[in-house]
Protein backbone atom coordinates (compact mmCIF):
# COMPACT_ATOMS: atom_id res chain seq x y z
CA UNK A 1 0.00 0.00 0.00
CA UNK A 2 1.43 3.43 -0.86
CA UNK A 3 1.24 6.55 1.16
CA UNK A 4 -1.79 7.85 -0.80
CA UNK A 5 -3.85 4.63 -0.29
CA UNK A 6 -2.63 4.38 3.03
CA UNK A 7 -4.07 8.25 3.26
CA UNK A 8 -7.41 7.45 1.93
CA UNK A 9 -8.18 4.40 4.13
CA UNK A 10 -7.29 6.32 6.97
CA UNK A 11 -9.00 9.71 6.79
CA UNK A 12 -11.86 7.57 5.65
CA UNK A 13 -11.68 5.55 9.28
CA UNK A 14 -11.32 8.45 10.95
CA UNK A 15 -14.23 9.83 9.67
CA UNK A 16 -16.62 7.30 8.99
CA UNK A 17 -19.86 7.32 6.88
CA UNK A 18 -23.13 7.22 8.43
CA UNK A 19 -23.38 3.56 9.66
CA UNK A 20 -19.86 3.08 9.83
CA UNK A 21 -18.03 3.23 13.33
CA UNK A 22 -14.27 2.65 13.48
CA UNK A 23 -12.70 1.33 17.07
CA UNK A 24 -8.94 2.87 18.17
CA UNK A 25 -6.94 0.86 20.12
CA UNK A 26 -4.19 3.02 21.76
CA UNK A 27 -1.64 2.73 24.70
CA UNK A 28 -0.29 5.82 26.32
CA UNK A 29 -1.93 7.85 23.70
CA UNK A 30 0.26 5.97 21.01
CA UNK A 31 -1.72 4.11 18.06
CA UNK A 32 -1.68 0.45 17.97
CA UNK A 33 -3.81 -0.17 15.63
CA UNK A 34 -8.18 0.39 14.35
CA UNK A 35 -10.97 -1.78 13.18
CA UNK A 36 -13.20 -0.31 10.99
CA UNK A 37 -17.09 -1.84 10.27
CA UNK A 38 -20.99 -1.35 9.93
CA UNK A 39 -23.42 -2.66 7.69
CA UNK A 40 -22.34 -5.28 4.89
CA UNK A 41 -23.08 -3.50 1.37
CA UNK A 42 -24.66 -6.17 -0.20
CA UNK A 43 -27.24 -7.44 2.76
CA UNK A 44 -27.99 -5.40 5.01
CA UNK A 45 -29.31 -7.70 7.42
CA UNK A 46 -25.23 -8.41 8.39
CA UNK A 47 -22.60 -6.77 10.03
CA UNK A 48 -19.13 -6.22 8.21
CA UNK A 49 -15.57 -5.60 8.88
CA UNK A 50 -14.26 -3.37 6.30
CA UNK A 51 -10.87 -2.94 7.64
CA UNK A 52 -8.35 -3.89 10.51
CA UNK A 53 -4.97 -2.76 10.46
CA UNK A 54 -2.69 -3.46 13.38
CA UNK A 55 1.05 -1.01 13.52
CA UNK A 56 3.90 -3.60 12.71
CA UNK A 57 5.40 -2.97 16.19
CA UNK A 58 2.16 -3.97 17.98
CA UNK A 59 1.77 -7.33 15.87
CA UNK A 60 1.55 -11.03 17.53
CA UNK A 61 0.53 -8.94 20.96
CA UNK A 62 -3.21 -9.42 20.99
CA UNK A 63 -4.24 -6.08 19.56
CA UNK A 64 -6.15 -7.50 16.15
CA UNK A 65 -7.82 -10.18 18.14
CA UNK A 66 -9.08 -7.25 20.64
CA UNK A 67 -9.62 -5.34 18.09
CA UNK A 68 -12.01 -7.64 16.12
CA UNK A 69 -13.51 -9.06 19.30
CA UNK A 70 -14.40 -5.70 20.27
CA UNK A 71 -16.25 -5.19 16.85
CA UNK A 72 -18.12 -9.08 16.81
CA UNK A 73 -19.62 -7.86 19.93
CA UNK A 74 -20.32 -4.08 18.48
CA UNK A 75 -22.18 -5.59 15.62
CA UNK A 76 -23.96 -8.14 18.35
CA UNK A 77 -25.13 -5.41 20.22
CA UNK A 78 -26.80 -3.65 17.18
CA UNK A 79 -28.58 -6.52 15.75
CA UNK A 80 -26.16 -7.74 13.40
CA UNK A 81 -25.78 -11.53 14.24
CA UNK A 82 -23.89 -12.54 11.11
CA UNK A 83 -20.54 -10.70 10.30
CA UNK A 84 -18.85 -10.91 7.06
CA UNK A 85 -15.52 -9.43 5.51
CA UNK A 86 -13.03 -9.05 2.66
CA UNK A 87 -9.28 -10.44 3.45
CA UNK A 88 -6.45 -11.06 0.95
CA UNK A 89 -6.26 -14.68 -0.22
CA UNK A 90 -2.42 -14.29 -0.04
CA UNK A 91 -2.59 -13.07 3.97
CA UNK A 92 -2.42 -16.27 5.70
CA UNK A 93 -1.92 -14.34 9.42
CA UNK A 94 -4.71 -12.12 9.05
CA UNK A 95 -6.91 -15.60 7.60
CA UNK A 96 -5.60 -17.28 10.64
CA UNK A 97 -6.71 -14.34 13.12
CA UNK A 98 -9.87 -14.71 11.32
CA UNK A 99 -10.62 -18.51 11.56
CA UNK A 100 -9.49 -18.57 15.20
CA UNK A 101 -12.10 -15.98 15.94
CA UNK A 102 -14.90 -18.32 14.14
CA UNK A 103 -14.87 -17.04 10.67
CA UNK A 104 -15.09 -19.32 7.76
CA UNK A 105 -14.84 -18.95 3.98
CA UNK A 106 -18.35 -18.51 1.92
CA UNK A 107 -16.36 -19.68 -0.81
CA UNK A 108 -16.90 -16.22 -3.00
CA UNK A 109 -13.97 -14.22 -4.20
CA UNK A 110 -13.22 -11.03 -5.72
CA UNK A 111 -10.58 -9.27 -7.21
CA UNK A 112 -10.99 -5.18 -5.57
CA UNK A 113 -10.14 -2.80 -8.16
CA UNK A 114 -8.24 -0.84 -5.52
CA UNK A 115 -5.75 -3.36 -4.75
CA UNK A 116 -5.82 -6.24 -7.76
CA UNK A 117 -5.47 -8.39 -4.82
CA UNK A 118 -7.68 -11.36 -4.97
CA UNK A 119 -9.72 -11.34 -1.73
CA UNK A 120 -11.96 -14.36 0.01
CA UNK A 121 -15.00 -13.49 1.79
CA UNK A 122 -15.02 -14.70 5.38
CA UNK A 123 -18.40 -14.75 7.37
CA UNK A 124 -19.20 -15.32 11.64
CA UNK A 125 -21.87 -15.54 13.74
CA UNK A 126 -21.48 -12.20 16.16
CA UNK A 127 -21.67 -12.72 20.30
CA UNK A 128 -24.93 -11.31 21.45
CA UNK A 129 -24.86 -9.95 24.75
């Protein structure tokens, strides 16, 4: 990701549409990392994770699996009982911080004309409290 990508995605997190809420996690006011989600475009009746980015120098600590804990329950408490997201085929780490958490693969795939990445969709059940 370049630094005008990297721009976008961010100023978009930190200003979220309508719908969209975006979770900071910080330690002594330093950024570790954000998890950004809301509705699911396509069906409404679902949450969705649109993004989760973790700083390289607070990976393997816990801090995505917060993170995306934090939002499973988010989307719980809102209604959303099914949660669905977009990861890169070719990111095994972030697959395997997905699967832990209960995702599995739907078995549809896409190819996001912002990255030419192929991408597998990944869909949970959220924690209702």
């Amino acid at each position: 990701m370049d630094i005008e990508a990297a721009t976008k995605l961010l100023t978009s997190a930190v200003n979220p549409k309508p719908g969209r809420f975006t979770l900071i996690a910080t330690e002594d006011e330093t950024g570790l990392g954000f998890a950004s989600f809301g509705n699911d475009p396509e069906d409404s009746t679902k949450g969705h994770l649109y993004s989760l980015y973790v700083s390289p120098d607070s990976a393997g600590k816990g801090v995505g699996s917060a993170l995306l804990n934090e939002v499973i329950i988010e989307l719980g408490k809102i209604g959303q009982l099914n949660v669905t997201l977009w990861v890169f085929k070719a990111n095994p780490i972030a697959i395997g911080l997905y699967r832990k958490s209960g995702f599995v693969e739907t078995g549809r795939e896409k190819t996001d004309e912002r990255w030419q990445i192929p991408q597998i969709e990944m869909l949970r059940k959220a924690i209702t409290q």
